[in-house]
N, C-alpha and C. Protein backbone atom coordinates (compact mmCIF):
# COMPACT_ATOMS: atom_id res chain seq x y z
N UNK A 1 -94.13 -48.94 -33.15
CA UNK A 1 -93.26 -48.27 -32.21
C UNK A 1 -92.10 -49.21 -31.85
N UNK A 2 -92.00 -50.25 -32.63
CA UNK A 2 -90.35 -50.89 -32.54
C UNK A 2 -89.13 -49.82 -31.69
N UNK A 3 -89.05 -49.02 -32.28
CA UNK A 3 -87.80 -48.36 -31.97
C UNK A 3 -87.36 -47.39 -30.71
N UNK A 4 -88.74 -47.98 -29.90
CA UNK A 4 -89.26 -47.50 -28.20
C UNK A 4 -88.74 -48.65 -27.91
N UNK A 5 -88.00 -48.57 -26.53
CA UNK A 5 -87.53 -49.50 -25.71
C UNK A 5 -88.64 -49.91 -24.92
N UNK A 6 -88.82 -51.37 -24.88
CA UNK A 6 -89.67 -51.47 -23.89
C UNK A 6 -90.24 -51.13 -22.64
N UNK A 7 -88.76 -50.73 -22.18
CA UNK A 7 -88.27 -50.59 -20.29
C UNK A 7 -88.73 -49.46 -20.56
N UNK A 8 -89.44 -48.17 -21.52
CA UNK A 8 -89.10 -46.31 -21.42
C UNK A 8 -89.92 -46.38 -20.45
N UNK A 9 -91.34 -47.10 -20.17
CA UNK A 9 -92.29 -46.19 -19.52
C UNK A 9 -92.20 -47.47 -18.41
N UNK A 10 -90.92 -48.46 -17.75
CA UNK A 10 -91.42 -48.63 -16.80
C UNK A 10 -90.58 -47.98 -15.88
N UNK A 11 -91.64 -47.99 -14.24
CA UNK A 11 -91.67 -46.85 -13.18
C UNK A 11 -89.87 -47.14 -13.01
N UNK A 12 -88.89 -48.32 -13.06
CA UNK A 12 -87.69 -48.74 -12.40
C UNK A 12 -86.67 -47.80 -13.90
N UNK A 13 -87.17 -47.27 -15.17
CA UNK A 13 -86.23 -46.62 -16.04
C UNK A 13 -85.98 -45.42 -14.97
N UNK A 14 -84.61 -45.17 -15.69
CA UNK A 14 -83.77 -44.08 -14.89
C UNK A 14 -84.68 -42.98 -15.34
N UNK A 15 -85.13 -42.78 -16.73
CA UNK A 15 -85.87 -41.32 -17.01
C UNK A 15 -86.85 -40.88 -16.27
N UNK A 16 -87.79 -41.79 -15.39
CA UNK A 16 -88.79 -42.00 -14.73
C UNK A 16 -88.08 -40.76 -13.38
N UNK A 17 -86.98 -41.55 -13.57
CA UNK A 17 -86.64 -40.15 -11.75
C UNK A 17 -85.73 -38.75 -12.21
N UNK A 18 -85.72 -38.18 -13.83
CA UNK A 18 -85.31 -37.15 -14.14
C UNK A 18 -85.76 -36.22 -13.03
N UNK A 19 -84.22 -35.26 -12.88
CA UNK A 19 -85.01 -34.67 -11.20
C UNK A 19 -85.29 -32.93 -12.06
N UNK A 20 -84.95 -32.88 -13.69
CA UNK A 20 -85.39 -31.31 -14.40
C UNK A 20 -86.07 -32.16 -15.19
N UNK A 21 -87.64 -32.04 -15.41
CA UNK A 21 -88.37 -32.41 -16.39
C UNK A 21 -88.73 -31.55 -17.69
N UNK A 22 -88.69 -32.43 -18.20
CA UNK A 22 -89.02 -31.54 -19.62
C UNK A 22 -90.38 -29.95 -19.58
N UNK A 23 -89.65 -28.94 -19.45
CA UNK A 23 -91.39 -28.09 -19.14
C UNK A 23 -91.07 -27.70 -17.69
N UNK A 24 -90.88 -28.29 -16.96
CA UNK A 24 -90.47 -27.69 -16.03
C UNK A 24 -89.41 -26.72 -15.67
N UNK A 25 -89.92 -25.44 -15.55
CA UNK A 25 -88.38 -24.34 -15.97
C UNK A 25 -87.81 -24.18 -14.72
N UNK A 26 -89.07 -23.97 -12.94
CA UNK A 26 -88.19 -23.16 -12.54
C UNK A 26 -86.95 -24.59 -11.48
N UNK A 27 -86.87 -25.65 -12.08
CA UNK A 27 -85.94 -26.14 -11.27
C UNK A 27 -84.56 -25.92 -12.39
N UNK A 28 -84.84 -25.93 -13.27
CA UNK A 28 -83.66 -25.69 -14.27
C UNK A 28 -83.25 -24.19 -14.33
N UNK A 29 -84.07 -23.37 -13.93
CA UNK A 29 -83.74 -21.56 -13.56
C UNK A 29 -83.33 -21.06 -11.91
N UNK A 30 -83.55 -22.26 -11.34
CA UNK A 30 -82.86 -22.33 -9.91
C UNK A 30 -81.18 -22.26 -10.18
N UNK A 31 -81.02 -23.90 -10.98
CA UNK A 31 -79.47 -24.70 -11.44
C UNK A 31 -78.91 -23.38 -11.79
N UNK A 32 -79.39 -22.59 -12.93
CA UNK A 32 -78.54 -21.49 -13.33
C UNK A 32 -78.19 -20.93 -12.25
N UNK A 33 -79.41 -19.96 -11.53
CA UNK A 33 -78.89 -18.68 -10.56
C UNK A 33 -77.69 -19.45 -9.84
N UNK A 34 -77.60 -20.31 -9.69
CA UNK A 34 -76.67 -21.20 -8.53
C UNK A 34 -75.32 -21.22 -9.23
N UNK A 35 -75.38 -20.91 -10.50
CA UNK A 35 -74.23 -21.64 -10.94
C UNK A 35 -72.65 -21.09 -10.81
N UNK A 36 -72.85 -19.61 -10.23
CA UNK A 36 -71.76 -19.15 -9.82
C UNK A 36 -71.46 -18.90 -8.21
N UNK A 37 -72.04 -19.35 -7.77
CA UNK A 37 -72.06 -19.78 -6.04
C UNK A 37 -73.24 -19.60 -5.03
N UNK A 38 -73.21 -19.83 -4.24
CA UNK A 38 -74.40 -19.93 -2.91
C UNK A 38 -75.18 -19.04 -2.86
N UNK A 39 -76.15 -18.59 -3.26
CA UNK A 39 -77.20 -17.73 -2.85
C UNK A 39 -78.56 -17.98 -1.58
N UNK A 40 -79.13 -16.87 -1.02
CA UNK A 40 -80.57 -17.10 -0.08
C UNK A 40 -81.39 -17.18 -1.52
N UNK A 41 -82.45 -17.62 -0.20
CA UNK A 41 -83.40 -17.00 -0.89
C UNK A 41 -84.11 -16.03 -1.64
N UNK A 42 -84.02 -14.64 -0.98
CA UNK A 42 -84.22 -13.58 -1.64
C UNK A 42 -83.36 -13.44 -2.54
N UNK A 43 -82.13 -13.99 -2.52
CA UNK A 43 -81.77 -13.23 -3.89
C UNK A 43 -82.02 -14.32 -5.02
N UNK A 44 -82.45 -15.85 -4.68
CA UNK A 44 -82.72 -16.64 -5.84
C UNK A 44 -84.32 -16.12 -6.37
N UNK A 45 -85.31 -15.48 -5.29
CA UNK A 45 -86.29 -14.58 -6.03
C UNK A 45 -86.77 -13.86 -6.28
N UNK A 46 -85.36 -12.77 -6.37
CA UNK A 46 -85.40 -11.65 -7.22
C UNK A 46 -85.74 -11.82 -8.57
N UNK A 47 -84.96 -12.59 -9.28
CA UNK A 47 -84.63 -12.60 -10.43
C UNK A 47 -85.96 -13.29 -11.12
N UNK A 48 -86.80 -14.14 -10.35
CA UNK A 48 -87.55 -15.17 -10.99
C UNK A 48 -88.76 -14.24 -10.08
N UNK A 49 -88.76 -13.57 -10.72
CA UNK A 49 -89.97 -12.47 -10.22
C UNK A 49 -91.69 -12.84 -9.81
N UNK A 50 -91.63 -13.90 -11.09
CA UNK A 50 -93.13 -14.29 -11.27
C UNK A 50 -93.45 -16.12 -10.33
N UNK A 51 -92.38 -16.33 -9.53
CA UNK A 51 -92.32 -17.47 -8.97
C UNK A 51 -92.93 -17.15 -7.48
N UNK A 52 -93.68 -17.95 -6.88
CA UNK A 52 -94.05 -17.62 -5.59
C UNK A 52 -93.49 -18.28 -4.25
N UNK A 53 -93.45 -17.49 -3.23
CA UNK A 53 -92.54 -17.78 -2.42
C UNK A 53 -92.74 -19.95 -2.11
N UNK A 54 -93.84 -20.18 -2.15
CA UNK A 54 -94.38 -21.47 -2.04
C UNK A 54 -93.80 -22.40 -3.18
N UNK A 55 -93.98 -21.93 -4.05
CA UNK A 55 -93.10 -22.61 -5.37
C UNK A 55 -91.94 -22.97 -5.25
N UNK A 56 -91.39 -21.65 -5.00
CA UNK A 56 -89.90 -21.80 -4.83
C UNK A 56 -89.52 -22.93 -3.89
N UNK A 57 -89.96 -22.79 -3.09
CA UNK A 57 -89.63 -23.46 -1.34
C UNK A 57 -89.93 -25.23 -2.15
N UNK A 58 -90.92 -25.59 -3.10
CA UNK A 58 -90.91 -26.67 -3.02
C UNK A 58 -89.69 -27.06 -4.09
N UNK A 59 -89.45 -26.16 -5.02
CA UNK A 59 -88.25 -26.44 -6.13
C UNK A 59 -87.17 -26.85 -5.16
N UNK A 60 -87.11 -26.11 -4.51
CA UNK A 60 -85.52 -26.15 -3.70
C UNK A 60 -85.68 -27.32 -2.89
N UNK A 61 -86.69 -27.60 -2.11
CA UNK A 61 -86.69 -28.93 -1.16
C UNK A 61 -86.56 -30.11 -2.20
N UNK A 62 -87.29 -29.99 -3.17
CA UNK A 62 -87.04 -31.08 -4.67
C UNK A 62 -85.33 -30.99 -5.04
N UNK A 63 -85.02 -30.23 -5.48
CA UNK A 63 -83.73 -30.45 -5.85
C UNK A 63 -82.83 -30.98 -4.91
N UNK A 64 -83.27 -30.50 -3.69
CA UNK A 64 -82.34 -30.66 -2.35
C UNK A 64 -82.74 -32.28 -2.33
N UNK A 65 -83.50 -32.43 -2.37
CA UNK A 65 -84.04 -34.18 -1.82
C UNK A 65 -83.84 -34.67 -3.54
N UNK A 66 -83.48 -34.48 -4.45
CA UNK A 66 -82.41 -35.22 -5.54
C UNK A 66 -80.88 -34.99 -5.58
N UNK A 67 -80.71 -34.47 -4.84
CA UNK A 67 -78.94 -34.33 -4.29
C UNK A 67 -78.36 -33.16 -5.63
N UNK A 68 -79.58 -32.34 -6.04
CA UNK A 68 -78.73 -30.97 -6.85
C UNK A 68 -78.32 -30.18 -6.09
N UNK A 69 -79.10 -29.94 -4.53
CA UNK A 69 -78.69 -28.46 -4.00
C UNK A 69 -78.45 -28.89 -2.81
N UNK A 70 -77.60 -28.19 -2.42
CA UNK A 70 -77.44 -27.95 -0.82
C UNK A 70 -77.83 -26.57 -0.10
N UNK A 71 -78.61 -26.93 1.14
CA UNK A 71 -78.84 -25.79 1.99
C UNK A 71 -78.46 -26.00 3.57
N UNK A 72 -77.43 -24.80 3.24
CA UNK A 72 -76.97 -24.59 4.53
C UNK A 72 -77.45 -23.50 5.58
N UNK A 73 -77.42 -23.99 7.00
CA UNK A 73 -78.42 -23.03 7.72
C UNK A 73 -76.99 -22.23 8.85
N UNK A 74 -76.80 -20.93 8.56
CA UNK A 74 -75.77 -20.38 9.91
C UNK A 74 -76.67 -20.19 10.78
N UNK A 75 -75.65 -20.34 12.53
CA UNK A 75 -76.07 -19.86 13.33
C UNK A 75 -76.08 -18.08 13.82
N UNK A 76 -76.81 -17.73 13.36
CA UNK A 76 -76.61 -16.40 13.09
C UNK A 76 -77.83 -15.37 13.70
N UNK A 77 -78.10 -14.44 13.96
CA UNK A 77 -79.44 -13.74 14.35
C UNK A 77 -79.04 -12.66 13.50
N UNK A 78 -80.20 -12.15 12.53
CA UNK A 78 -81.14 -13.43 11.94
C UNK A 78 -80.30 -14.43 11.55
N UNK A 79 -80.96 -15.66 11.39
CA UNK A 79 -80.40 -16.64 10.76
C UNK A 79 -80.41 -16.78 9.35
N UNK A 80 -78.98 -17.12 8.70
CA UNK A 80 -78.57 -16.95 7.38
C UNK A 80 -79.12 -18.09 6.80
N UNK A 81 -79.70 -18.60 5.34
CA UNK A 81 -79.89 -20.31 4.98
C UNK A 81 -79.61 -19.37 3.34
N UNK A 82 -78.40 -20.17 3.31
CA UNK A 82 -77.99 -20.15 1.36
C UNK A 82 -78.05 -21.65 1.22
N UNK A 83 -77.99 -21.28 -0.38
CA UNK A 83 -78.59 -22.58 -1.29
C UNK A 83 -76.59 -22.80 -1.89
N UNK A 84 -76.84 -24.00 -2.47
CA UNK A 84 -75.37 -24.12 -3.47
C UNK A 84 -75.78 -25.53 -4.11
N UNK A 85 -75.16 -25.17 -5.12
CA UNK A 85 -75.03 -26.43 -6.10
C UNK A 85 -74.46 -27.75 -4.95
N UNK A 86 -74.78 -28.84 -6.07
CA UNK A 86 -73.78 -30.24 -5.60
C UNK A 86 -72.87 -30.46 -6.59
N UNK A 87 -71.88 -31.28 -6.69
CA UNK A 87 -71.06 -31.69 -7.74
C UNK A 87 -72.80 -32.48 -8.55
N UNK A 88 -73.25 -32.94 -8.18
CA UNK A 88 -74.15 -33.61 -9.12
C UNK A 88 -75.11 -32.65 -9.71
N UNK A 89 -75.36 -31.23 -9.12
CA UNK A 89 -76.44 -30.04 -9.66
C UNK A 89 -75.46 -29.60 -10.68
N UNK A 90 -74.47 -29.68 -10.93
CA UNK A 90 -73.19 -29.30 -11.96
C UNK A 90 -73.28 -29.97 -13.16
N UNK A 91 -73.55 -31.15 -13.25
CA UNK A 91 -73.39 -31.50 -13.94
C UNK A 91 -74.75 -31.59 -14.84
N UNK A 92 -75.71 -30.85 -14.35
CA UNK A 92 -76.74 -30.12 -15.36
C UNK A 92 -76.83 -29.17 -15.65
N UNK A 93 -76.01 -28.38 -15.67
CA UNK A 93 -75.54 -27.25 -16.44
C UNK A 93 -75.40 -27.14 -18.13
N UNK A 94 -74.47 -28.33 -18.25
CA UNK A 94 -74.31 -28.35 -20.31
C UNK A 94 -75.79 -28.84 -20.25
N UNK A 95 -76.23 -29.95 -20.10
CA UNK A 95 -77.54 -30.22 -20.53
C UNK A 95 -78.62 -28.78 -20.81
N UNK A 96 -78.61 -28.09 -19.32
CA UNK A 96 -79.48 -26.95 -19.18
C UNK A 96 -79.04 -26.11 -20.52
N UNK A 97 -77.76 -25.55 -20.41
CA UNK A 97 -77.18 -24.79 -21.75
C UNK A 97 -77.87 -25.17 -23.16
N UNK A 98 -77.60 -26.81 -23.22
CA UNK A 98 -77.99 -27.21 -24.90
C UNK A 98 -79.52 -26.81 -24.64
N UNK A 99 -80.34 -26.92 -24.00
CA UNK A 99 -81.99 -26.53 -24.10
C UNK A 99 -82.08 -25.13 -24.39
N UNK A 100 -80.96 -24.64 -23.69
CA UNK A 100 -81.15 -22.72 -23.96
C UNK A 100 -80.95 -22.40 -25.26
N UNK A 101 -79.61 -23.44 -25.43
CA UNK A 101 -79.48 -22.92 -26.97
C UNK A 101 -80.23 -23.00 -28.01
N UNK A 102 -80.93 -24.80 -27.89
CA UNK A 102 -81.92 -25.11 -28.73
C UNK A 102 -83.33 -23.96 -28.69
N UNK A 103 -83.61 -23.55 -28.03
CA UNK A 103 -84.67 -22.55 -27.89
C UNK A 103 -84.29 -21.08 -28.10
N UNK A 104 -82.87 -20.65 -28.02
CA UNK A 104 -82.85 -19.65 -28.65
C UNK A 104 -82.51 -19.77 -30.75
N UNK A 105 -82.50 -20.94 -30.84
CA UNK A 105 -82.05 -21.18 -32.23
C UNK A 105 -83.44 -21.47 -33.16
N UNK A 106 -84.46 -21.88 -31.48
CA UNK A 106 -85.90 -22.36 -32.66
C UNK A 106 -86.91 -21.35 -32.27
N UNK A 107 -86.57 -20.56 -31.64
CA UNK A 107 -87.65 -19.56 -30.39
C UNK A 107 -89.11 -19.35 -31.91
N UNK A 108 -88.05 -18.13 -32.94
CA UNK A 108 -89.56 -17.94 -34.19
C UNK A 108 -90.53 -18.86 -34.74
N UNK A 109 -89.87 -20.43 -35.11
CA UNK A 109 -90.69 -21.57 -35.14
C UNK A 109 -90.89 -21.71 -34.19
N UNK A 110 -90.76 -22.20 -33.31
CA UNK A 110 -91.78 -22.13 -31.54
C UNK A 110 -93.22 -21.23 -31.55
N UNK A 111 -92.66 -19.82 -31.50
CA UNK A 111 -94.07 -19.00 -31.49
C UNK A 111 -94.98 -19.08 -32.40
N UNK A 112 -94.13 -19.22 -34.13
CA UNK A 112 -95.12 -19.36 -34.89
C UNK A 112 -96.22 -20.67 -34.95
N UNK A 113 -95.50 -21.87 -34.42
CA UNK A 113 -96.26 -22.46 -34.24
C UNK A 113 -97.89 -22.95 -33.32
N UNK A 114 -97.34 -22.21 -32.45
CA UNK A 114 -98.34 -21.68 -31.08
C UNK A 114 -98.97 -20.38 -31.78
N UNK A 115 -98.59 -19.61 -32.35
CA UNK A 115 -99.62 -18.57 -33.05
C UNK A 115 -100.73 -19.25 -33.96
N UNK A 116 -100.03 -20.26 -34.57
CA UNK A 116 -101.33 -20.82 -35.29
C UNK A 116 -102.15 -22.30 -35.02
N UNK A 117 -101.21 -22.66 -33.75
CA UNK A 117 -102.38 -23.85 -32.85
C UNK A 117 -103.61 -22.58 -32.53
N UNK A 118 -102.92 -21.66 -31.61
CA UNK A 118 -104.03 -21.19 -30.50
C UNK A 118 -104.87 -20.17 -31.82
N UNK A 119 -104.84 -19.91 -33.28
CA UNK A 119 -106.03 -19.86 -33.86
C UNK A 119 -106.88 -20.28 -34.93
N UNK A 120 -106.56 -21.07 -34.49
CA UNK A 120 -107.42 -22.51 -35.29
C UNK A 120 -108.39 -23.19 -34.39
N UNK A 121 -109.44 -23.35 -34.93
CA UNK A 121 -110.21 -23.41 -33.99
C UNK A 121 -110.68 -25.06 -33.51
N UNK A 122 -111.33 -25.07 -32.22
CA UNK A 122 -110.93 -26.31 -32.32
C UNK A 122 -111.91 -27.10 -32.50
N UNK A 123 -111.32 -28.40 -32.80
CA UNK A 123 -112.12 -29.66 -33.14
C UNK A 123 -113.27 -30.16 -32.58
């Protein structure tokens, strides 16, 4: 494994505090809904149908406490709280894009490959 940096797996590498992990979708399906301006809550889970209200709440406090999102609270009755990008949640956007693309370009090798892990039986 020469061609592994020594530093990859220690805790002080920058990859160590990636704030969208690999596999992890719904903080990278948050970045999108956001990407054309401030949304609540309900309408960031509409769309992500199968996400639970608890989930969500911790994606967003995660992103928020890595400086991707901002949440703002009006004084309002009821009270309003939208979400918005940061200049720094912006700038995972192309990244997010190249993963979309790569997965819509490999999606049939993807499944086929998972069609024939999950029947083969195992070891």
């Amino acid at each position: 494994m020469d061609h592994i940096d020594e530093n990859f797996f220690d805790p002080a590498c920058p990859s160590s505090a990636m704030p969208i992990r690999i596999g992890e979708k719904w903080g990278g399906m948050v970045i999108v809904l956001l990407e054309h301006g401030p949304l609540r809550f309900s309408q960031l889970k509409k769309p992500m149908r199968r996400i639970t209200p608890k989930v969500l709440t911790d994606t967003l406090r995660a992103l928020e406490r890595d400086g991707m999102v901002t949440r703002t609270v009006y004084a309002e009755v009821p009270p309003r709280v939208e979400y918005a990008l940061t200049p720094l949640g912006r700038t995972l956007l192309a990244p997010i894009q190249a993963c979309r693309d790569w997965a819509a370009a490999n999606l049939p090798e993807l499944m086929a490959a998972r069609d024939s892990y999950d029947a083969a039986p195992l070891a």
